[in-house]
Protein backbone atom coordinates (compact mmCIF):
# COMPACT_ATOMS: atom_id res chain seq x y z
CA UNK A 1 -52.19 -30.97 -6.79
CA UNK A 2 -51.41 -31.22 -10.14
CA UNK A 3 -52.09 -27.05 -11.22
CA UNK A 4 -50.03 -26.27 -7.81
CA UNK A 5 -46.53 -28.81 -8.89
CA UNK A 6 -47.32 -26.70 -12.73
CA UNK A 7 -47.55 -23.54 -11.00
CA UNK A 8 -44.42 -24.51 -9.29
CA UNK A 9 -42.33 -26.11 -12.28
CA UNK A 10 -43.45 -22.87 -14.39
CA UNK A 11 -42.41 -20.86 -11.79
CA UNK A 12 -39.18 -22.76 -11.25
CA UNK A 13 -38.48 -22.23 -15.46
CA UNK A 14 -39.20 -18.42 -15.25
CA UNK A 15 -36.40 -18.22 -11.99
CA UNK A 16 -33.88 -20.21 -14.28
CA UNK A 17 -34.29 -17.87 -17.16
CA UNK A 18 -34.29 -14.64 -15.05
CA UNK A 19 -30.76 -15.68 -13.79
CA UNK A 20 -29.41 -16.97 -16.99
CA UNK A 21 -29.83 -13.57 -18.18
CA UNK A 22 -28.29 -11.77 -15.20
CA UNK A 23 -25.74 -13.80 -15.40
CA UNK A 24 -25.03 -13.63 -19.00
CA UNK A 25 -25.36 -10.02 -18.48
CA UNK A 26 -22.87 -10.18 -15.68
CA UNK A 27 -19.95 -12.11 -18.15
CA UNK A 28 -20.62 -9.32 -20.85
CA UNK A 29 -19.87 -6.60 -18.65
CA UNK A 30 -16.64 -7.77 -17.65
CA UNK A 31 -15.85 -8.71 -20.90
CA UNK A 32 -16.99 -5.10 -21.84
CA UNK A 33 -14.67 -3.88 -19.30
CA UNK A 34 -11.32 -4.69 -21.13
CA UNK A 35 -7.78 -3.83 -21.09
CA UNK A 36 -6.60 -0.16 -22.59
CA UNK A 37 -3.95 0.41 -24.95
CA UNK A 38 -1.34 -0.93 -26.92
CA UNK A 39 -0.28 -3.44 -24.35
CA UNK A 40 -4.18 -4.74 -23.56
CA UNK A 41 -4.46 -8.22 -24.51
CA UNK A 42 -6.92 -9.74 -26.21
CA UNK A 43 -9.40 -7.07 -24.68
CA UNK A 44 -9.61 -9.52 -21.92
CA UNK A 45 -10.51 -8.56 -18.28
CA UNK A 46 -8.11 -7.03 -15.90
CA UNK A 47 -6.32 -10.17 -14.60
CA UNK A 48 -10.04 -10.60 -13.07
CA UNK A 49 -12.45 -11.57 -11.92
CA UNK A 50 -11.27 -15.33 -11.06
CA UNK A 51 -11.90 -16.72 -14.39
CA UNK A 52 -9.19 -14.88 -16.11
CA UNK A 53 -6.52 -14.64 -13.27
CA UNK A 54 -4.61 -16.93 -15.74
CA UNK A 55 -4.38 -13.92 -18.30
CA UNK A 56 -0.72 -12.63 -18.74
CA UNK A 57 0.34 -9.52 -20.41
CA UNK A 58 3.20 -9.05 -22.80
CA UNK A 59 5.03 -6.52 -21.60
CA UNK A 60 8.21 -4.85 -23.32
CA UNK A 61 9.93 -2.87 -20.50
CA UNK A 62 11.59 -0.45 -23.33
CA UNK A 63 7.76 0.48 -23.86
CA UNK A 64 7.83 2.11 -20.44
CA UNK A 65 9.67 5.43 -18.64
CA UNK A 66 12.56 4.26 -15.89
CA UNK A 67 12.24 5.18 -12.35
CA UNK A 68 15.86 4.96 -10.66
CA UNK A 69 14.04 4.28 -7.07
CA UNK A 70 10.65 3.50 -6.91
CA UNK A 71 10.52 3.58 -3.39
CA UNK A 72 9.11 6.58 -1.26
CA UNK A 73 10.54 8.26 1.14
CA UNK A 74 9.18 7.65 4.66
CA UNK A 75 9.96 11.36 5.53
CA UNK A 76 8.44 12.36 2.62
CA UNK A 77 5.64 13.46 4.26
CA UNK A 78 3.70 17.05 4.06
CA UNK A 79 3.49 18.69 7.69
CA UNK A 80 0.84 18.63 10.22
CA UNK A 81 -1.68 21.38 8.77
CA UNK A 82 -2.36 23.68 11.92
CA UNK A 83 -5.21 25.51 10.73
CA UNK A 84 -8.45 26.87 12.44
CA UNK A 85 -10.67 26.77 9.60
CA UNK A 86 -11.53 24.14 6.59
CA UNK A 87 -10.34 25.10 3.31
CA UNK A 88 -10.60 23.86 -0.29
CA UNK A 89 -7.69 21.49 -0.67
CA UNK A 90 -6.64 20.83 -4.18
CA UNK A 91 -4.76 17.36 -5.07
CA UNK A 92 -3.14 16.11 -8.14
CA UNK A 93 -2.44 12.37 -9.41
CA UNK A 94 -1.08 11.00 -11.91
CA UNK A 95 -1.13 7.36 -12.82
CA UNK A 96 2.12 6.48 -13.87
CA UNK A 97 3.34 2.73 -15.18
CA UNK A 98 7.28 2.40 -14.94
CA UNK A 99 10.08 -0.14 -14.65
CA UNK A 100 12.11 0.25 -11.62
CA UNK A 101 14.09 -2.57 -9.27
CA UNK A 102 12.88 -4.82 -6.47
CA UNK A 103 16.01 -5.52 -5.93
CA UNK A 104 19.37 -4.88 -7.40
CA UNK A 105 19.16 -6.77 -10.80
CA UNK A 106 15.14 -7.13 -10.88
CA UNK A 107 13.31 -4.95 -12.35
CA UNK A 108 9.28 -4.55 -12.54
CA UNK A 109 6.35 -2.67 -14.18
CA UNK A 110 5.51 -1.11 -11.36
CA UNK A 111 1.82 0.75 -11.88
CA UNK A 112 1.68 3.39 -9.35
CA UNK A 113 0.70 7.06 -8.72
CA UNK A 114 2.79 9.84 -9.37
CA UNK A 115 6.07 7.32 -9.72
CA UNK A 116 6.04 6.39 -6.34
CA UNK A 117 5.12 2.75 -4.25
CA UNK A 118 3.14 4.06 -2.42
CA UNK A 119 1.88 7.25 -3.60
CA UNK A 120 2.03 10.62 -2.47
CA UNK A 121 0.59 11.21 1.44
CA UNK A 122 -2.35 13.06 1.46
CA UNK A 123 -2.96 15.36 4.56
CA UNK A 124 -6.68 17.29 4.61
CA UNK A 125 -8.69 18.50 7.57
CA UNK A 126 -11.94 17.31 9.02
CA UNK A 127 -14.73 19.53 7.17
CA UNK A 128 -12.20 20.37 4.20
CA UNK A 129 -13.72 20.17 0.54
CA UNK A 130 -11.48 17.91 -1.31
CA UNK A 131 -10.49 19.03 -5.39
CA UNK A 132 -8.75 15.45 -6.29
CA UNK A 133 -8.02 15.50 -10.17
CA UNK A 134 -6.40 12.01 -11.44
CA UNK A 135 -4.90 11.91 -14.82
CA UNK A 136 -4.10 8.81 -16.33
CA UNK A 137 -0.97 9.24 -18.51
CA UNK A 138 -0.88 8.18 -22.19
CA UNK A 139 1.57 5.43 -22.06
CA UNK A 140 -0.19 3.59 -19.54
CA UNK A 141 -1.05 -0.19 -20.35
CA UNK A 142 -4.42 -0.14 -18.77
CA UNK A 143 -7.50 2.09 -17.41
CA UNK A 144 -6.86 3.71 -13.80
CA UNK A 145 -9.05 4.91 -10.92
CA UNK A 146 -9.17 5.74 -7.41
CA UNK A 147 -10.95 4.58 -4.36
CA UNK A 148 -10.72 6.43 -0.95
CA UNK A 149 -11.35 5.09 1.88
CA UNK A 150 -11.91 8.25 3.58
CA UNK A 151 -14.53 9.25 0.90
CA UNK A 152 -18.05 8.52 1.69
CA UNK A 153 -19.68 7.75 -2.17
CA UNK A 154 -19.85 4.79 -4.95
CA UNK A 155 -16.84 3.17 -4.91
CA UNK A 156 -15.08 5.70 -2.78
CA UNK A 157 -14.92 7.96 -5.66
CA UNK A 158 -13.72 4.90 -8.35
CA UNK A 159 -17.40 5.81 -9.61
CA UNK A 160 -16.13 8.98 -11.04
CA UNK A 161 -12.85 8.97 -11.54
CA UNK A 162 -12.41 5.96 -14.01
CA UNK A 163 -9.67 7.09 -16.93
CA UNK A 164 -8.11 5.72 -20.42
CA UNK A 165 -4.88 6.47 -20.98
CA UNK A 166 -4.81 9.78 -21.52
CA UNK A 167 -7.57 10.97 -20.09
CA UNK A 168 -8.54 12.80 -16.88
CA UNK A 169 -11.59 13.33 -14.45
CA UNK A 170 -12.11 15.27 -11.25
CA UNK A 171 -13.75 13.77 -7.95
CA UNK A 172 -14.82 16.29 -5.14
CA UNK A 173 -15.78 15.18 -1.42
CA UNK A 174 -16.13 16.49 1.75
CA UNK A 175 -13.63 15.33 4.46
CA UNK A 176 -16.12 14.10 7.06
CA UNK A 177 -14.49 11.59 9.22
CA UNK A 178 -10.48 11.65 11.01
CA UNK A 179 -8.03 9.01 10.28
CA UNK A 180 -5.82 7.61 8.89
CA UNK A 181 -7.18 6.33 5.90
CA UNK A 182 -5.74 3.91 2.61
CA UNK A 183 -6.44 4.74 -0.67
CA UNK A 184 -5.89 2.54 -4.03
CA UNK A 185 -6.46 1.82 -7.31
CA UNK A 186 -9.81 0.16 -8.44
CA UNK A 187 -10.02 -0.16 -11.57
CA UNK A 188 -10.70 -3.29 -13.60
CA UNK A 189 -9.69 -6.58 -10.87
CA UNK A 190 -8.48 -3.88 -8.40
CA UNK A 191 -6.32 -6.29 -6.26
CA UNK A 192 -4.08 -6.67 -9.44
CA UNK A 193 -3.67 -2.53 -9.63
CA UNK A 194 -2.90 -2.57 -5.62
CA UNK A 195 -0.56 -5.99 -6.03
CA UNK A 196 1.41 -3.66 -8.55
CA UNK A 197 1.75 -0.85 -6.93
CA UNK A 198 -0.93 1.45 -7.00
CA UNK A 199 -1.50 2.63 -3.57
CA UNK A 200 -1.34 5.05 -0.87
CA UNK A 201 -2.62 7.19 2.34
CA UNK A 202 -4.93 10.12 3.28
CA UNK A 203 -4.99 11.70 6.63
CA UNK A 204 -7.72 13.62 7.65
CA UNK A 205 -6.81 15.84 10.83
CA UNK A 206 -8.86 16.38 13.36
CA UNK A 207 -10.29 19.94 13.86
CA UNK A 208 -7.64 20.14 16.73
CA UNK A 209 -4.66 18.23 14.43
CA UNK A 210 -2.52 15.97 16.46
CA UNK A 211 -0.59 15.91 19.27
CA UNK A 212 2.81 17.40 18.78
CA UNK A 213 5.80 15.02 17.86
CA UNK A 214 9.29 15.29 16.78
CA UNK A 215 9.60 13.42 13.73
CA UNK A 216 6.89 11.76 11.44
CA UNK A 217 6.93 8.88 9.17
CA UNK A 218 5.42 7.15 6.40
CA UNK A 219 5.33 3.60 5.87
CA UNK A 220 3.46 1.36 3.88
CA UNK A 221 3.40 -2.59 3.52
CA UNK A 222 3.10 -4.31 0.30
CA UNK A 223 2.90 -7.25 -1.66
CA UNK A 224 4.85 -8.37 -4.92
CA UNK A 225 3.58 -11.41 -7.13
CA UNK A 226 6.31 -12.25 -9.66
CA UNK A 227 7.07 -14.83 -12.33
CA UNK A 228 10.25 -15.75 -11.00
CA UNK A 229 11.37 -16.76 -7.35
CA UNK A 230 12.67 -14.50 -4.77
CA UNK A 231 15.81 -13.53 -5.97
CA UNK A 232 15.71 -14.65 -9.81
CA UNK A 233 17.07 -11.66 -11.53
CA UNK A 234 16.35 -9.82 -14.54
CA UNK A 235 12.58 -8.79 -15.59
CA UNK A 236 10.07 -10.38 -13.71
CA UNK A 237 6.17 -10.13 -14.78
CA UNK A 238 3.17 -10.18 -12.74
CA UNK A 239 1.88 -13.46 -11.54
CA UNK A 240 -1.75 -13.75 -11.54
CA UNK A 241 -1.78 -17.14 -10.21
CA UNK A 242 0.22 -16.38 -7.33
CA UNK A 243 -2.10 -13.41 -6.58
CA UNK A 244 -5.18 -15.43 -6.47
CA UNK A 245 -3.49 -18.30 -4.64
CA UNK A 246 -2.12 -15.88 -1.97
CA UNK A 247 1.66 -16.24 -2.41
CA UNK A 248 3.59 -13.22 -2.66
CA UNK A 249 7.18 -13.31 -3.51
CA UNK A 250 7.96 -10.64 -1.91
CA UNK A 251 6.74 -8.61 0.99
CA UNK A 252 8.09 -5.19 1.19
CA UNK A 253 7.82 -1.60 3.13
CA UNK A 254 7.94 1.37 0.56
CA UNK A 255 7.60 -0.14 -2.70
CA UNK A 256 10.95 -2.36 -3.16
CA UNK A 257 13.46 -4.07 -0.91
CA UNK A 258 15.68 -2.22 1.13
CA UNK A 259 13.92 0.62 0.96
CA UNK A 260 14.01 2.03 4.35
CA UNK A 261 17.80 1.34 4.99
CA UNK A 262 20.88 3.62 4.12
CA UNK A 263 19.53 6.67 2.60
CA UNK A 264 16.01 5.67 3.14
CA UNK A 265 16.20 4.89 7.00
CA UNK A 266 13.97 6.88 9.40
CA UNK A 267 16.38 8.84 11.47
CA UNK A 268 16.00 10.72 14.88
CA UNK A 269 17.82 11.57 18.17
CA UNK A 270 17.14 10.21 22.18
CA UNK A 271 14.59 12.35 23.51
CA UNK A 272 12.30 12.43 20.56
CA UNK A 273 8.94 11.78 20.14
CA UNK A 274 8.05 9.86 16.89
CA UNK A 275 4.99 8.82 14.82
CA UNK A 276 4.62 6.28 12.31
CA UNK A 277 1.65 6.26 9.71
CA UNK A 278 1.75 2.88 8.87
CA UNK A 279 -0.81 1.00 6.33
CA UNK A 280 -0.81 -2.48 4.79
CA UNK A 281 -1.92 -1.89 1.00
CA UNK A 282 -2.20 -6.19 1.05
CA UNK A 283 -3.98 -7.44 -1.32
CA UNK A 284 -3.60 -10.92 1.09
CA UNK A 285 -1.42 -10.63 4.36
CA UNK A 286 -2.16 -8.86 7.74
CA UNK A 287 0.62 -7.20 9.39
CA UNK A 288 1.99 -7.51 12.85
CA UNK A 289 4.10 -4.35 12.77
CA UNK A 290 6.80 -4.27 15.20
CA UNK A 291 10.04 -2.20 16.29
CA UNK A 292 12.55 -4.89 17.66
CA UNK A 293 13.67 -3.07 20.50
CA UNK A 294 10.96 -0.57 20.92
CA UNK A 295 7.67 -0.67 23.16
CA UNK A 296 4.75 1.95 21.43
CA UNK A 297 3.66 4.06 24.24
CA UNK A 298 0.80 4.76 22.47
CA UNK A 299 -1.30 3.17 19.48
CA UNK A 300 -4.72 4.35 17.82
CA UNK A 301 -5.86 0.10 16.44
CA UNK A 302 -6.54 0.40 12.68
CA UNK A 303 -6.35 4.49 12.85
CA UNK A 304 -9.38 5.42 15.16
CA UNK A 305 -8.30 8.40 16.47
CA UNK A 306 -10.49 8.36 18.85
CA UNK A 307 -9.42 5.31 20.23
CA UNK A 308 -5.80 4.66 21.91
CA UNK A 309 -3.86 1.83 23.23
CA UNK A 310 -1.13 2.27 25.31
CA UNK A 311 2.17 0.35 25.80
CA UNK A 312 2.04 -2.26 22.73
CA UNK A 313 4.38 -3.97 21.54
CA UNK A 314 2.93 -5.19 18.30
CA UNK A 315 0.31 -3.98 16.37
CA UNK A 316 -2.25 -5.75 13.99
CA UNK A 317 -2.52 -3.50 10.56
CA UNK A 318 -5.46 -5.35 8.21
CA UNK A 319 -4.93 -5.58 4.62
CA UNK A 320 -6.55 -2.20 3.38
CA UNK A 321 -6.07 -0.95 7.17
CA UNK A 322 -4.10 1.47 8.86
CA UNK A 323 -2.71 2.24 12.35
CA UNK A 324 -0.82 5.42 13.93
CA UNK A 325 1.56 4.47 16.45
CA UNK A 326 3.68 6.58 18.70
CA UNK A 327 6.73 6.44 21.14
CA UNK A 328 9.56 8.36 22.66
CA UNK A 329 13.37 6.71 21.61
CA UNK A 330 15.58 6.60 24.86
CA UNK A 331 18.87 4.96 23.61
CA UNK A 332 20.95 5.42 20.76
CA UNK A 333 21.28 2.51 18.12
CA UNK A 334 19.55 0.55 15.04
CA UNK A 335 16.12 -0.57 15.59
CA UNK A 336 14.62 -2.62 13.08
CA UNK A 337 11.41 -2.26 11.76
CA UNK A 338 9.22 -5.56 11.35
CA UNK A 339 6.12 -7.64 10.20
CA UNK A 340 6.33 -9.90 12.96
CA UNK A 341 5.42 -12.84 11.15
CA UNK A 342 8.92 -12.79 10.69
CA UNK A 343 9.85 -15.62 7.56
CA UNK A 344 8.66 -12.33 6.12
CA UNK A 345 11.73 -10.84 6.18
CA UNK A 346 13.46 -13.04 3.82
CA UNK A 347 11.10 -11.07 1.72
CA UNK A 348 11.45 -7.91 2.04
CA UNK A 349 9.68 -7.02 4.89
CA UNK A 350 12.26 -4.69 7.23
CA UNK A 351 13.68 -1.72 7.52
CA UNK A 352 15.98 0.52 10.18
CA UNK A 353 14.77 3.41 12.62
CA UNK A 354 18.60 4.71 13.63
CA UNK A 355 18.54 6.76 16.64
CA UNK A 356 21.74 8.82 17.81
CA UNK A 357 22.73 10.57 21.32
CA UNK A 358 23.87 9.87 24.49
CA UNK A 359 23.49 6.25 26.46
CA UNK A 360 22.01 5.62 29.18
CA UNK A 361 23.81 2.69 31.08
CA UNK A 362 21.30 2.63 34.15
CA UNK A 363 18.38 1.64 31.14
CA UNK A 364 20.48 -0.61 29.30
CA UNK A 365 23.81 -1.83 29.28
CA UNK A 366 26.59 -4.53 28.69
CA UNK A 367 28.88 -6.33 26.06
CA UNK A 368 27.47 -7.38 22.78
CA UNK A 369 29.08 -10.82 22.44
CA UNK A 370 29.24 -10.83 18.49
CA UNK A 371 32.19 -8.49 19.70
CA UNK A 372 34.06 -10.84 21.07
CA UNK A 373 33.85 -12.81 18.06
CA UNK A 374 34.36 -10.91 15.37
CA UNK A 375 37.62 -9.75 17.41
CA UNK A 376 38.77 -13.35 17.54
CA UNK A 377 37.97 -14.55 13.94
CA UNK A 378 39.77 -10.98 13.30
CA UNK A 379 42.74 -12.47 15.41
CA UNK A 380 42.47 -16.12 13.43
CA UNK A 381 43.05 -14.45 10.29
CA UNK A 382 46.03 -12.28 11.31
């Protein structure tokens, strides 16, 4: 009994030492893996993992290029690819850190790729060979990457395409699998890169594309983790805390607030057919997208295109997810475009689908009553 509780005590001494090491090799590697550039500080971890989500960087916005509107465009959006045959398809990235506006009066260092929240949206077919170079320009504050989710490989291609400022590497993959697809930033804590900005998505076509619509559009939720309250103006810096403990200040389509109203709403006519790519970069909210007004006649739940839902009226998008939904607009007006958790729109989280043409009284009709009011607080004051 006595060689069998030694056995066991030396055995129980050797396990403690074994993990001591791993783990002290574990806390020099991500101290290894340290802030870039002239704005790193203290060659400390990006903001991650948990043990230095206090870390704050000292940012001088001067330091940084100005983006007028960081926001993309939801048309912005390359067109279906009708094509027989797979191709080499050649893509180019940039990682770009800027200050642009949340809001009118408060401005951020966004990090993001090619200038945009979110990036560009990539369109490839099934069997395709996929070219994607990422450059990290020189002025950025930090080390950038980029992990597909349509990419089957280490890290969704983060593995290889890891870059200093200044530097740039090439990733190649085979487009395999349709969908819809995100695709972010993973470099050091990746949920701080994604938090600031750096995401987007990649559709890869089915062999046969898509069904025809009228009008596509690209939309992308978001989250924004700032020093200040909603609504405190001037510069605002990234709030690690508030990452880690969930709380976004604000919660945004397109990269800012606002962004798809007035010039940026998503415009069509009665009769048309629309699509909406839309994804939910997170890093800590699902989305229950909505059109207030609007019934999807068809969905594909988180972007398997093989798999359709018809006649929803809201749709669950996962942080890091994606759905396709589809619909045909029948009557003229503004239709607002929502997470349905809707205290979320204090934050940012709407925009406008404007439709124009002819009513149709026998689908819907009668007398908005803010009318009436605003004609007799009109009279009042005359």
């Amino acid at each position: 009994m006595k060689l069998d509780f030694k056995n066991k005590k030396s055995h129980l001494l050797s396990s403690l030492v074994l993990l001591s090491l791993v783990t002290a090799q574990v806390h020099a590697n991500e101290k290894k893996e340290h802030s870039s550039g002239k704005h790193s500080a203290m060659k400390m971890a990006n903001f991650g993992p948990g043990d230095h989500y206090q870390h704050a960087m000292n940012i001088h916005p001067a330091d940084f290029k100005k983006v007028k509107d960081i926001s993309k465009r939801a048309s912005d959006i390359p067109a279906p690819l009708n094509r027989s045959r797979s191709k080499t398809v050649k893509i180019n990235l940039e990682a770009n850190e800027v200050i642009s506006e949340i809001a009118p009066g408060i401005s951020y260092h966004y990090w993001t790729f090619n200038n945009t929240v979110p990036g560009p949206f990539l369109r490839v077919r099934k069997g395709d060979a996929v070219e994607l170079t990422l450059h990290n320009d020189k002025t950025s504050s930090h080390a950038h990457a980029i992990d597909l989710h349509a990419v089957t490989g280490p890290g969704g291609g983060k593995a290889v395409t890891e870059v200093d400022p200044g530097e740039t590497k090439t990733l190649s993959f085979k487009a395999t699998t349709p969908g819809l697809y995100i695709y972010h930033c993973a470099a050091g804590n990746p949920a701080t890169h994604i938090a600031n900005g750096m995401y987007g998505m990649i559709l890869v076509e089915p062999k046969k594309g898509l069904s025809k619509v009228d009008h596509e559009f690209y939309v992308m939720q978001g989250e924004l983790y700032t020093q200040g309250r909603i609504g405190t103006k001037g510069f605002q810096k990234f709030a690690s805390a508030k990452m880690i403990d969930e709380r976004p200040e604000y919660i945004i389509f397109n990269g800012r607030t606002g962004a798809l109203t007035g010039a940026g709403q998503l415009n069509t006519k009665v009769g048309d057919k629309v699509r909406i790519f839309i994804g939910n970069a997170g890093v800590a909210k699902t989305s229950s997208f909505h059109i207030i007004g609007e019934i999807f006649d068809r969905i594909y739940p988180e972007a398997a295109l093989n798999n359709s839902h018809r006649n929803v009226q809201t749709t669950l998008v996962p942080a890091g997810g994606a759905s396709m939904v589809e619909f045909k607009v029948d009557y003229p007006g503004n239709y607002v475009l929502v997470d349905h958790a809707l205290a979320r729109t204090d934050r940012g989280a709407w925009g406008l689908l404007n439709v124009t043409g002819q009513k149709n009284d026998a689908l819907y009709s009668g007398e908005a009553s803010h009318n009436k009011a605003t004609e007799k607080k009109h009279h009042n004051e005359h």
